[in-house]
C-alpha atoms as a PDB file:
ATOM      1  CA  UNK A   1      20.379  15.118  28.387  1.00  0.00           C
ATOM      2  CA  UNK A   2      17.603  15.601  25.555  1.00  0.00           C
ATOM      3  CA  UNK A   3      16.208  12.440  24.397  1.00  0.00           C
ATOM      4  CA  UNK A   4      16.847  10.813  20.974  1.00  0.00           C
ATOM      5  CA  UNK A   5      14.694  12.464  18.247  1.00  0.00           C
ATOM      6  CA  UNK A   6      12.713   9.889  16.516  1.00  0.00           C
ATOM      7  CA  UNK A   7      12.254  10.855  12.465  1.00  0.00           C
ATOM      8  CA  UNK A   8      11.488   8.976   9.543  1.00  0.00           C
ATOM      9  CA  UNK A   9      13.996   8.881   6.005  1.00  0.00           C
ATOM     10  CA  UNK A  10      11.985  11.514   5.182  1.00  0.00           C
ATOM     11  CA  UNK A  11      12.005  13.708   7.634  1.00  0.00           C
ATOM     12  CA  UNK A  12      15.912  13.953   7.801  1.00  0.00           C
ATOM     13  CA  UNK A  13      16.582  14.207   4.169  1.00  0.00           C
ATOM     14  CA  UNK A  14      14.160  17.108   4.175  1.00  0.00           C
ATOM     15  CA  UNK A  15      16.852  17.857   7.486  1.00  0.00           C
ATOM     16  CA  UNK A  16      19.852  17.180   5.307  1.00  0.00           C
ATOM     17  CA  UNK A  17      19.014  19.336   2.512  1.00  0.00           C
ATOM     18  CA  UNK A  18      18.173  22.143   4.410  1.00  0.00           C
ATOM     19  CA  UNK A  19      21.975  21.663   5.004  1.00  0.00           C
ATOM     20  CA  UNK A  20      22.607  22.135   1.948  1.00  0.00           C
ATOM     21  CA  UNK A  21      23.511  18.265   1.189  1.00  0.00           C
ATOM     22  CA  UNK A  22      22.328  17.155  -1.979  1.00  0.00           C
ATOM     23  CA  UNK A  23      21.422  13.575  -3.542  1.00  0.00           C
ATOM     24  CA  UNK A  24      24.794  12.294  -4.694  1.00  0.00           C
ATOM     25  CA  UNK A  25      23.884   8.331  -5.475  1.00  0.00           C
ATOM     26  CA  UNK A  26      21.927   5.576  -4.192  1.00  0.00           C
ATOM     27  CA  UNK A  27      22.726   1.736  -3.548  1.00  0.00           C
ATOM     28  CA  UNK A  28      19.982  -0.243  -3.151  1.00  0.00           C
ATOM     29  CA  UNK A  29      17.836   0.774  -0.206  1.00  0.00           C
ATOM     30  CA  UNK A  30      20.386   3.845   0.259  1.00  0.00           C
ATOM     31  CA  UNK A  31      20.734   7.554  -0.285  1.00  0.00           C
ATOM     32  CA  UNK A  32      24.205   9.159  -0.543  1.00  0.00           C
ATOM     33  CA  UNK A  33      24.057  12.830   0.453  1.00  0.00           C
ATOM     34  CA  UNK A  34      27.300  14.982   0.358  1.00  0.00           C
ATOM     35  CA  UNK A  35      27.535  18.685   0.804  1.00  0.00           C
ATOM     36  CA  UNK A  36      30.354  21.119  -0.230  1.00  0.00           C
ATOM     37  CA  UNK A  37      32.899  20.297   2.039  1.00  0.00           C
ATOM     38  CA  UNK A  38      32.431  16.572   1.104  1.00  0.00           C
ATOM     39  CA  UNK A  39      30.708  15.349   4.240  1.00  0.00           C
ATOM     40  CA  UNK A  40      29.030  12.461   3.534  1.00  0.00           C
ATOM     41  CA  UNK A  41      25.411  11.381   4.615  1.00  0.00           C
ATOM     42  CA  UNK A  42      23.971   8.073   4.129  1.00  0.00           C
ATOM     43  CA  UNK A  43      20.154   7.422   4.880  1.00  0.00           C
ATOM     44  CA  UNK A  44      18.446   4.414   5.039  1.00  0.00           C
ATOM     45  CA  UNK A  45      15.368   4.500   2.884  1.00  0.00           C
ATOM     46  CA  UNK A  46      12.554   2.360   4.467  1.00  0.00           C
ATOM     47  CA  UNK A  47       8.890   4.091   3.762  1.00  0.00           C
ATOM     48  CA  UNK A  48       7.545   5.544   6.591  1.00  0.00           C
ATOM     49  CA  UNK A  49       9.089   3.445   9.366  1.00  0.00           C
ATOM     50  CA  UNK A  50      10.631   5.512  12.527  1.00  0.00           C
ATOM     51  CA  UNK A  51      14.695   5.270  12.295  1.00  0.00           C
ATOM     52  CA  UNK A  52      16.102   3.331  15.059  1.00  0.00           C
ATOM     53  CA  UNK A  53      18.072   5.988  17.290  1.00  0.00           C
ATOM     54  CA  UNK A  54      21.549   4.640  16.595  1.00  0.00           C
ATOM     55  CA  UNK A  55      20.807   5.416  12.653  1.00  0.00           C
ATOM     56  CA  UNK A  56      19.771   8.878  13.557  1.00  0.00           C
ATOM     57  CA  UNK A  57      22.526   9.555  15.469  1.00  0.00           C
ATOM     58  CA  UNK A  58      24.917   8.456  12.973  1.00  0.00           C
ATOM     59  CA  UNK A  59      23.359  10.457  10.497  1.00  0.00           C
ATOM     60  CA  UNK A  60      23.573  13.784  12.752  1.00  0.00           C
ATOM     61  CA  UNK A  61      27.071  13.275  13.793  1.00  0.00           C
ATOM     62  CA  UNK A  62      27.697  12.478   9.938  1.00  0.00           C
ATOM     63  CA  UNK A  63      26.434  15.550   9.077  1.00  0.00           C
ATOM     64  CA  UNK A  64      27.930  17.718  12.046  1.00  0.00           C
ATOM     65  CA  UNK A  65      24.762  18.977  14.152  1.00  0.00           C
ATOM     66  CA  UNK A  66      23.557  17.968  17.102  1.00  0.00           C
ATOM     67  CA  UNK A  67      20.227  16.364  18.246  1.00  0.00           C
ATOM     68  CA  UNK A  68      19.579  20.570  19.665  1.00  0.00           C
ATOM     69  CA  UNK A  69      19.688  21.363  16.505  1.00  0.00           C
ATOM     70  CA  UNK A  70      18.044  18.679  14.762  1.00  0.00           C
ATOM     71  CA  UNK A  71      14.905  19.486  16.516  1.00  0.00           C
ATOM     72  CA  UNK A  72      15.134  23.102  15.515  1.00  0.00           C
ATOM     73  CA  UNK A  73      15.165  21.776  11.133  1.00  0.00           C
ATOM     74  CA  UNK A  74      12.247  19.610  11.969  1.00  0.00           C
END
């Protein structure tokens, strides 16, 4: 079992665009990402603080990867 990757906001927007997600709206401390198939991504925007592993997992299975390939975008 590979262990949780642990990113910052930036990191995995850079992750999510590469996706070919694109800003769609923030709210408040929060960026909406949605792609062309209308998946939706929403990332926590906190500096450069580390994402607690149950965000980034969220945010992976939101966007339909796995943590495999996660690693392989960063």
């Amino acid at each position: 079992m590979s262990r949780d990757p642990r990113v910052t906001s930036k990191q995995i927007i850079k992750v999510v665009k590469r996706l070919g997600f694109v800003l769609s709206r923030q709210s408040g401390s929060h960026e909406i990402y949605k792609n062309s198939e209308n998946k939706r991504v929403t990332i926590p925007i906190h500096g450069a603080k580390i994402l607690h592993p149950k965000i980034v997992i969220s945010i992976i299975r939101d966007a339909g990867i796995t943590k495999d390939e996660l690693k392989e975008l960063l």
